[in-house]
C-alpha atoms as a PDB file:
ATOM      1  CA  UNK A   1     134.815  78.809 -35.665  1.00  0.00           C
ATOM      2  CA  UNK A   2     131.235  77.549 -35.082  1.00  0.00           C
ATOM      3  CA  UNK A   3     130.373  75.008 -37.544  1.00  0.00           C
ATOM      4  CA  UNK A   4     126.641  77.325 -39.237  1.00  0.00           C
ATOM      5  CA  UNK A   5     125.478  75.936 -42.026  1.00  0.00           C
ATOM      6  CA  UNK A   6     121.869  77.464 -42.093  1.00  0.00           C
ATOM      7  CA  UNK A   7     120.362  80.495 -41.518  1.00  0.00           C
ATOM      8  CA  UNK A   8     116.291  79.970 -40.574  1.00  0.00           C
ATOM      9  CA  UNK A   9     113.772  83.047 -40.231  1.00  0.00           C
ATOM     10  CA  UNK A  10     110.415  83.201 -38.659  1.00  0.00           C
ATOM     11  CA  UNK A  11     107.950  85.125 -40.799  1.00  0.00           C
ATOM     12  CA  UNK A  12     105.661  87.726 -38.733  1.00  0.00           C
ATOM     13  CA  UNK A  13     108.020  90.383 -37.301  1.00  0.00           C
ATOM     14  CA  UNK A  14     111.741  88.982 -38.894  1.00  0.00           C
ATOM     15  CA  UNK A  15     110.630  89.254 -42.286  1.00  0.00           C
ATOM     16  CA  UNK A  16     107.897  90.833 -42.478  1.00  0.00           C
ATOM     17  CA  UNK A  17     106.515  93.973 -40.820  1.00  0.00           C
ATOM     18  CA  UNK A  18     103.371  92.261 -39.683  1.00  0.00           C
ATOM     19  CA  UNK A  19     102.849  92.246 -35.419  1.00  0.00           C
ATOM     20  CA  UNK A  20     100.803  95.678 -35.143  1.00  0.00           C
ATOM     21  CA  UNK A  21      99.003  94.708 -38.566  1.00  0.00           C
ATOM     22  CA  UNK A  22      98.045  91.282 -36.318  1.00  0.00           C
ATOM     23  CA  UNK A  23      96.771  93.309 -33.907  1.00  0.00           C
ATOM     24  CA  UNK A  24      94.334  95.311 -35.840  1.00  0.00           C
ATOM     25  CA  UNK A  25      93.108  92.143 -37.461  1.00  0.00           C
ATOM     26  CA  UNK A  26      92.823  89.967 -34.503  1.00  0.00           C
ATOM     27  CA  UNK A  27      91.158  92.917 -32.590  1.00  0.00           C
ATOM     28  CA  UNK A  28      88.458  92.720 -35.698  1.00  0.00           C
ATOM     29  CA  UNK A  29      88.288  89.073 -35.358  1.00  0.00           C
ATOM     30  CA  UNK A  30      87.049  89.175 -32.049  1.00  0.00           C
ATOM     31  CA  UNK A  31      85.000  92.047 -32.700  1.00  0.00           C
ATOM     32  CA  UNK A  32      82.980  89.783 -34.770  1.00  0.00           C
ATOM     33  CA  UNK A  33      81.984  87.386 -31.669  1.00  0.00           C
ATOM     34  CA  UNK A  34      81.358  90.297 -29.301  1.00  0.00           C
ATOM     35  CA  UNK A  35      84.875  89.765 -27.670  1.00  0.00           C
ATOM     36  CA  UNK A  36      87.336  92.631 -26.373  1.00  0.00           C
ATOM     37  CA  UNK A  37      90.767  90.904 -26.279  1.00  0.00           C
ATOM     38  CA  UNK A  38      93.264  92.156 -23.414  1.00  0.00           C
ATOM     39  CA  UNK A  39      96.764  93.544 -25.005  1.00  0.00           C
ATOM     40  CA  UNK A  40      98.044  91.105 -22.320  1.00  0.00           C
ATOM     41  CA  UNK A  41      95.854  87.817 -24.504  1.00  0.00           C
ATOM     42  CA  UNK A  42      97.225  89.592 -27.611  1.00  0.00           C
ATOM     43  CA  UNK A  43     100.624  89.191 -26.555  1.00  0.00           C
ATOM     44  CA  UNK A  44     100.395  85.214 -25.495  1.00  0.00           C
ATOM     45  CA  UNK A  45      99.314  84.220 -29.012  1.00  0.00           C
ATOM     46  CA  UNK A  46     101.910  85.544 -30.960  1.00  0.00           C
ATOM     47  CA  UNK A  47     103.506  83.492 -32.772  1.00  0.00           C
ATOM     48  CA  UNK A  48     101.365  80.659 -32.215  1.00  0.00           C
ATOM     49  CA  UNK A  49     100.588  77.909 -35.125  1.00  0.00           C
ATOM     50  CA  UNK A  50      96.946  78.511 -36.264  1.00  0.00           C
ATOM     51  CA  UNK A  51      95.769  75.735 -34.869  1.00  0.00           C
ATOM     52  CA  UNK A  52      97.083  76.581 -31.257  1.00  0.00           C
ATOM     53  CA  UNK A  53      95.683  79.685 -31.561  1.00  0.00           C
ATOM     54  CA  UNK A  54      91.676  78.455 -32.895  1.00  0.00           C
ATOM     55  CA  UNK A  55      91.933  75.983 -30.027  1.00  0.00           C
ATOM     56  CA  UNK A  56      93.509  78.852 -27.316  1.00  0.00           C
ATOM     57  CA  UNK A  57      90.717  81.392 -28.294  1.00  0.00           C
ATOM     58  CA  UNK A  58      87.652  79.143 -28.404  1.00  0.00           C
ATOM     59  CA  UNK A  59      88.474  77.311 -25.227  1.00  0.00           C
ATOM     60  CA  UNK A  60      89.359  80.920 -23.389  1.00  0.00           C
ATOM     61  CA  UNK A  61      86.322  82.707 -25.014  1.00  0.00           C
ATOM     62  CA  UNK A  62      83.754  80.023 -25.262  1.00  0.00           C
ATOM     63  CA  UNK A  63      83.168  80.818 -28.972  1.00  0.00           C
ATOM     64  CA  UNK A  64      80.681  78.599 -30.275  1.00  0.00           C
ATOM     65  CA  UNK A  65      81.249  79.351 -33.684  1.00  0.00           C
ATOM     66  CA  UNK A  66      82.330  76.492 -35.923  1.00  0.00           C
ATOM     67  CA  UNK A  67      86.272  76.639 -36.309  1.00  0.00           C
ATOM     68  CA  UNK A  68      86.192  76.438 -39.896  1.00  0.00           C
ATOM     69  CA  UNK A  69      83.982  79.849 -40.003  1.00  0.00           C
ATOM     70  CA  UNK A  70      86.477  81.311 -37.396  1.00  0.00           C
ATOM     71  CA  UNK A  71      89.449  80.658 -40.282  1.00  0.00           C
ATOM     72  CA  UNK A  72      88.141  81.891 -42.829  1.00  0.00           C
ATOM     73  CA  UNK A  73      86.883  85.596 -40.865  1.00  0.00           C
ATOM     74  CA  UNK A  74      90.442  85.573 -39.413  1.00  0.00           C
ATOM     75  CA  UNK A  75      91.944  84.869 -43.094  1.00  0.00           C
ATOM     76  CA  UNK A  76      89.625  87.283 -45.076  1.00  0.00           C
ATOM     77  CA  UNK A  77      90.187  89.628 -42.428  1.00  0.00           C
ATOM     78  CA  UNK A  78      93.715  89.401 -42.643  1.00  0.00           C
ATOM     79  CA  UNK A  79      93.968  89.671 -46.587  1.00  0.00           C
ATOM     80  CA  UNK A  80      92.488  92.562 -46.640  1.00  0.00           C
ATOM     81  CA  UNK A  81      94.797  94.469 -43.795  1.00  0.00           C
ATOM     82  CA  UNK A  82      97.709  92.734 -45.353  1.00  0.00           C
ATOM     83  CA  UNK A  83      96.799  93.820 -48.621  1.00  0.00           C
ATOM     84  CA  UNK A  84      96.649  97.564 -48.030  1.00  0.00           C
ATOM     85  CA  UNK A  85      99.467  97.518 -45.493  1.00  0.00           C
ATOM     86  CA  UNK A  86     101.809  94.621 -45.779  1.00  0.00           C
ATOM     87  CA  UNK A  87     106.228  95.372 -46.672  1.00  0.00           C
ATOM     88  CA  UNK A  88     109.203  93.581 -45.386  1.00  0.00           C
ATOM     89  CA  UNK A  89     110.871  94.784 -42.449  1.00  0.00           C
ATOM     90  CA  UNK A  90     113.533  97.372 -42.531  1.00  0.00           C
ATOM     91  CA  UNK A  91     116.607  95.870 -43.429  1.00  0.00           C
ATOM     92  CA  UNK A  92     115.547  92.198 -44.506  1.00  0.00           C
ATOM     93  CA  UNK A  93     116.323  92.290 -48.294  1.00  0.00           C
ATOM     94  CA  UNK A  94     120.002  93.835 -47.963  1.00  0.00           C
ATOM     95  CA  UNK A  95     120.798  91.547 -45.586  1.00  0.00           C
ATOM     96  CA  UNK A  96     118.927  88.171 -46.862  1.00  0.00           C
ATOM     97  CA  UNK A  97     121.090  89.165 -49.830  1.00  0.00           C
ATOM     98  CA  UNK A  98     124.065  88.461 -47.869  1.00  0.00           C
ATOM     99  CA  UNK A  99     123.467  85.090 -45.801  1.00  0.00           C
ATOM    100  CA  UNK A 100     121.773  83.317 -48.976  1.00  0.00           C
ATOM    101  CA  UNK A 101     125.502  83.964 -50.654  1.00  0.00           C
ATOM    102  CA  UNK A 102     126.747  81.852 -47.725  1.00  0.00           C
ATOM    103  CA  UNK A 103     124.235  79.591 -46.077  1.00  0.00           C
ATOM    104  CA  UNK A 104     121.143  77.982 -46.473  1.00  0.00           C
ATOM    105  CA  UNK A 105     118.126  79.381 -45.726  1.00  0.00           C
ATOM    106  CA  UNK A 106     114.801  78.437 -44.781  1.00  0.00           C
ATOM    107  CA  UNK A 107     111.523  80.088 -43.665  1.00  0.00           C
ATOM    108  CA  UNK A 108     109.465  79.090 -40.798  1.00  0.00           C
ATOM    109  CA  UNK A 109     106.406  80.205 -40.235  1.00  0.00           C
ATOM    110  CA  UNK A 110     102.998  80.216 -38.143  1.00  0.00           C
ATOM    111  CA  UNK A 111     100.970  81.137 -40.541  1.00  0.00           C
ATOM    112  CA  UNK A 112      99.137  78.580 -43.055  1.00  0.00           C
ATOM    113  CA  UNK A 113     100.349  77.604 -46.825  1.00  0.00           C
ATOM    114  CA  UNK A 114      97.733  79.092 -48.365  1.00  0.00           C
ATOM    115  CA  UNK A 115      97.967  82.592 -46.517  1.00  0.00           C
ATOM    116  CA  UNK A 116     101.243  82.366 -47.277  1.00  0.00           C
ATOM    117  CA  UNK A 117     101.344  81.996 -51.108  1.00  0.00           C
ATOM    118  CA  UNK A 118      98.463  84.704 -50.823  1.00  0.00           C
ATOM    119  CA  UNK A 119     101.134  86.771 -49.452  1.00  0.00           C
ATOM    120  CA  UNK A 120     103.597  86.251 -52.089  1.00  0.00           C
ATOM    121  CA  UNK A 121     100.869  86.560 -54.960  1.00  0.00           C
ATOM    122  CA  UNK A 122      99.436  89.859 -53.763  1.00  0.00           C
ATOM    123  CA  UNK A 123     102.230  91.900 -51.573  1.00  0.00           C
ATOM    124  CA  UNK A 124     105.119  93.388 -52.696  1.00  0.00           C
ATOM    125  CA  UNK A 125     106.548  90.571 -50.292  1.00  0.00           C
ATOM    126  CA  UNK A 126     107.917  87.326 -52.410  1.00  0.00           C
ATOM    127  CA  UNK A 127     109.695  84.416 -51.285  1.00  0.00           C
ATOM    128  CA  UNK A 128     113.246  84.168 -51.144  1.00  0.00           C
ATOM    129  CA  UNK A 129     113.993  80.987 -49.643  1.00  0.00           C
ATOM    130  CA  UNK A 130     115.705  76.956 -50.345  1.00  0.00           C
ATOM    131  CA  UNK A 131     112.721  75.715 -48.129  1.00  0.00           C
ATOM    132  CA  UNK A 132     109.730  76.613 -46.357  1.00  0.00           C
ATOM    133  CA  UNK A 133     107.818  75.024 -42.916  1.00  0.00           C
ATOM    134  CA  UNK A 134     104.196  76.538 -42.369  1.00  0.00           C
ATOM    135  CA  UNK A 135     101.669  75.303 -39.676  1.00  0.00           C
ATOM    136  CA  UNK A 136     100.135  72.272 -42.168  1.00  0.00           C
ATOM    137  CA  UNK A 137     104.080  70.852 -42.125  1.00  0.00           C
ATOM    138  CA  UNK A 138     104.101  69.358 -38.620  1.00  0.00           C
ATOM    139  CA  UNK A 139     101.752  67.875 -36.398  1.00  0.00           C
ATOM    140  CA  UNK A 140     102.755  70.498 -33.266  1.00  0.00           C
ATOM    141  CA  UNK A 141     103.664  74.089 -34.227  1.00  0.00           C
ATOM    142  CA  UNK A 142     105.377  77.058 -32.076  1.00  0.00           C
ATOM    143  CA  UNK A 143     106.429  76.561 -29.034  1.00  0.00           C
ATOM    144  CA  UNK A 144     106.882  72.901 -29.969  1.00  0.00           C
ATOM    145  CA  UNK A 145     110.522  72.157 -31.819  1.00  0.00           C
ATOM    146  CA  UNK A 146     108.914  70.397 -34.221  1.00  0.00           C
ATOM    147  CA  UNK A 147     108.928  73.065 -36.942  1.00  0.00           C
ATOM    148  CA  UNK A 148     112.747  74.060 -37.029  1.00  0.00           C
ATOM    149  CA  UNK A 149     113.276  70.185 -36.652  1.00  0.00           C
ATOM    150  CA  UNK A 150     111.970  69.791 -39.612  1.00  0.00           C
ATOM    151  CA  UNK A 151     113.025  72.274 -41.610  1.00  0.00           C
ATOM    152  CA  UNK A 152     116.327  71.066 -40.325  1.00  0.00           C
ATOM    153  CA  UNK A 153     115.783  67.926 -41.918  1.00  0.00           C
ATOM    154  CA  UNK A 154     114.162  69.601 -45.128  1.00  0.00           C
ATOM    155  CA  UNK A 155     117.956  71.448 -45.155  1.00  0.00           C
ATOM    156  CA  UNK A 156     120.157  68.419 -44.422  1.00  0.00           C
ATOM    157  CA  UNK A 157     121.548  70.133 -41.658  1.00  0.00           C
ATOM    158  CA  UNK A 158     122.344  69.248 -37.712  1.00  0.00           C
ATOM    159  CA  UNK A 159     119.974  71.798 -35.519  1.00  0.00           C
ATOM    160  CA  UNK A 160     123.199  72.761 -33.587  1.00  0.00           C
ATOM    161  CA  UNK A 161     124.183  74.045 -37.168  1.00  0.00           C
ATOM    162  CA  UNK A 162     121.653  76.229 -37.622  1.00  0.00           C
ATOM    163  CA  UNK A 163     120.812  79.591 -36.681  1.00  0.00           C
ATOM    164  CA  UNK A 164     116.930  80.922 -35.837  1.00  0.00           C
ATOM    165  CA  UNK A 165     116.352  84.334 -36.153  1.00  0.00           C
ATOM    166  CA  UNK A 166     112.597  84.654 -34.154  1.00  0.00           C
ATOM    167  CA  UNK A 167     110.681  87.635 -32.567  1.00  0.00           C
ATOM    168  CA  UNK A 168     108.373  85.914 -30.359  1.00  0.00           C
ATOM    169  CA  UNK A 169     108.207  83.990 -26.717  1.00  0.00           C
ATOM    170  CA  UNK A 170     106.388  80.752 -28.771  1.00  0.00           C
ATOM    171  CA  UNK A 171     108.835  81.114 -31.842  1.00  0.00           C
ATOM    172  CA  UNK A 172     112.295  81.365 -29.385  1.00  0.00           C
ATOM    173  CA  UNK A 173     110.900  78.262 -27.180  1.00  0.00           C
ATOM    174  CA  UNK A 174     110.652  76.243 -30.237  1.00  0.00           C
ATOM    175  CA  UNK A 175     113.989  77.057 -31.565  1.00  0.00           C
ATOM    176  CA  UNK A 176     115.206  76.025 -28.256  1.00  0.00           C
ATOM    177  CA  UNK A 177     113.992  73.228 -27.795  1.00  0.00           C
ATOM    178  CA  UNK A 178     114.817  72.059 -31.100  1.00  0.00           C
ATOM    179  CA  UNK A 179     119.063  73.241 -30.055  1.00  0.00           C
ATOM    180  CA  UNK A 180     119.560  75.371 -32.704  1.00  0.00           C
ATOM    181  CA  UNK A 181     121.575  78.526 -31.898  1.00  0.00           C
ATOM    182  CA  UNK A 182     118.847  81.407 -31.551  1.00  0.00           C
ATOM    183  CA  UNK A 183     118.581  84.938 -32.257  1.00  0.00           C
ATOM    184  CA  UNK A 184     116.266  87.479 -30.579  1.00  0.00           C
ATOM    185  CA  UNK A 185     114.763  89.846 -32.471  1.00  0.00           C
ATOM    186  CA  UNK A 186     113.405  92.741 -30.547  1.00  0.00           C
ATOM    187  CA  UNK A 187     110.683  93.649 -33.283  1.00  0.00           C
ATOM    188  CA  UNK A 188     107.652  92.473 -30.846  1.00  0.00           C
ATOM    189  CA  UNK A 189     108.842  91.628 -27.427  1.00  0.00           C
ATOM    190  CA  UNK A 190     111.671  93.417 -24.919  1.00  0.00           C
ATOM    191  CA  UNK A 191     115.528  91.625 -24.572  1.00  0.00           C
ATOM    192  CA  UNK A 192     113.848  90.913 -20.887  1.00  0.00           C
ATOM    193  CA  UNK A 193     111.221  89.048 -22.273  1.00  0.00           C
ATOM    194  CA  UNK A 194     113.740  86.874 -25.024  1.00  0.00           C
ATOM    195  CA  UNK A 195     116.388  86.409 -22.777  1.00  0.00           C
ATOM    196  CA  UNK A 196     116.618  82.665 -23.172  1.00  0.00           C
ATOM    197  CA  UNK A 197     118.064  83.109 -26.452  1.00  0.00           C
ATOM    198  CA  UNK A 198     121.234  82.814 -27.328  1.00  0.00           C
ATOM    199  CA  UNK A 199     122.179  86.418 -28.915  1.00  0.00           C
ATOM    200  CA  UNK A 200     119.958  89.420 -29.146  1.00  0.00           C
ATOM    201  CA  UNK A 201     119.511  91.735 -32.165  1.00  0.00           C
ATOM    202  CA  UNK A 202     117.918  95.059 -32.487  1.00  0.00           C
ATOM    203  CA  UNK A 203     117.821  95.743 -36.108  1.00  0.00           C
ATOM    204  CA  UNK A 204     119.804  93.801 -39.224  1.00  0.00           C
ATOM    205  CA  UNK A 205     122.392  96.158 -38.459  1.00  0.00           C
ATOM    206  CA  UNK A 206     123.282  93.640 -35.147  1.00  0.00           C
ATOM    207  CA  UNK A 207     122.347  90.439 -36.826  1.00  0.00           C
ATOM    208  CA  UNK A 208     124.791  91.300 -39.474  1.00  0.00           C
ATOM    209  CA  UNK A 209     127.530  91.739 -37.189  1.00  0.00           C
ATOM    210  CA  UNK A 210     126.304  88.653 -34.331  1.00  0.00           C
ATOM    211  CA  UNK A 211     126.248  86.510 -37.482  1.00  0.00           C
ATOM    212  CA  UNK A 212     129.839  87.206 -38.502  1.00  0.00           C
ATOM    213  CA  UNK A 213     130.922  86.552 -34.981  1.00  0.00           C
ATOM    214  CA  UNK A 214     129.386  83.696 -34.473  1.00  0.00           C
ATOM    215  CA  UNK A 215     130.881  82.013 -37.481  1.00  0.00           C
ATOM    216  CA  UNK A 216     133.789  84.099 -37.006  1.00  0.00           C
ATOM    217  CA  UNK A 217     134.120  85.826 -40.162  1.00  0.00           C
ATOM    218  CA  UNK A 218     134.532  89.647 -40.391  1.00  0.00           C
ATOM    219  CA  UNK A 219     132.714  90.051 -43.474  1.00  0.00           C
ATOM    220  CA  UNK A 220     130.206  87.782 -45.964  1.00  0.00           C
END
């Protein structure tokens, strides 16, 4: 019997049902600055930490606009497509039901604090978890393990002891790197494209079950 003491989710596209709502906002974004962004570009900043991602596109793009006027279009932008649009994904509550009963849980995410309590203050989507890691938490974000490192430290638990549940290239190589046991979640990206992780899921339907076997229970 593995030894799991947490259960840790990444945000966009685990909890909530957000990638093709980032798409539509970031294609606005760049709309703003004369800029058509490639589906291929779209697909190498998700799940990026803010920062990574202001640096990635004015570097790449030669944007000249001040970074601080680049946040707030991308975070007005994003309010607004969140706010009309924004649910959990399929699944999420009936299952985060379960694993808070028997581990703890923790929430780490991309996307800043403030966007974040937005979120909870003006979506149907609340938080749910013991602790929360968003980009202002650690000095590197995805891919870097520092994120899930910390939020195993916020948790009091070993990183081999906790399980990451992420959709995204960035999000998986962080929660490698950091040697926690990690779940792919085929919300954004193919099994092909996650298959350094550990386990793969499809739906909460498979996490369910990959969960119970890897703590070797056969029910919460």
């Amino acid at each position: 019997m593995t030894n799991i003491e947490a259960v840790i989710f990444d945000f966009d596209g685990v909890v909530v049902d957000t990638e093709l709502l980032y798409d539509e906002a970031e294609r606005e974004i760049f709309a703003i600055y004369n800029i058509k962004i490639s589906d291929k570009d779209l697909i190498e900043i998700k799940g990026l930490s803010e920062k990574i991602f202001l640096d990635l596109i004015q570097n790449r793009y030669r944007i000249t606009a001040p970074v601080d006027e680049i946040r707030a279009n991308s975070q007005k932008i994003l309010k607004r497509v969140f706010a009309n649009k924004l649910d959990y994904m399929p699944g999420f509550l009936e299952f985060f039901k379960m694993v808070d009963h028997r581990f703890k849980t923790g929430l780490v995410t991309s996307s800043s604090r403030d966007l974040l309590n937005w979120i909870f203050a003006n979506t149907p989507v609340h938080n749910h978890f013991h602790k929360i890691v968003t980009t202002e938490d650690t000095e590197q974000g995805k891919p870097f393990p520092d994120p899930y490192l910390k939020m195993c430290q916020l948790l009091s638990v070993a990183p081999e002891n906790a399980i990451v549940i992420e959709d995204s290239i960035n999000g998986l190589r962080a929660a490698k790197a950091a040697h926690t046991v990690t779940i792919g979640f085929l919300s954004s990206f193919s099994a092909k494209d996650l298959a350094e992780a550990d386990y793969i899921a499809r739906d909460y339907d498979e996490l369910e079950e990959l969960i119970l076997k890897i703590v070797g229970q056969r029910k919460f």
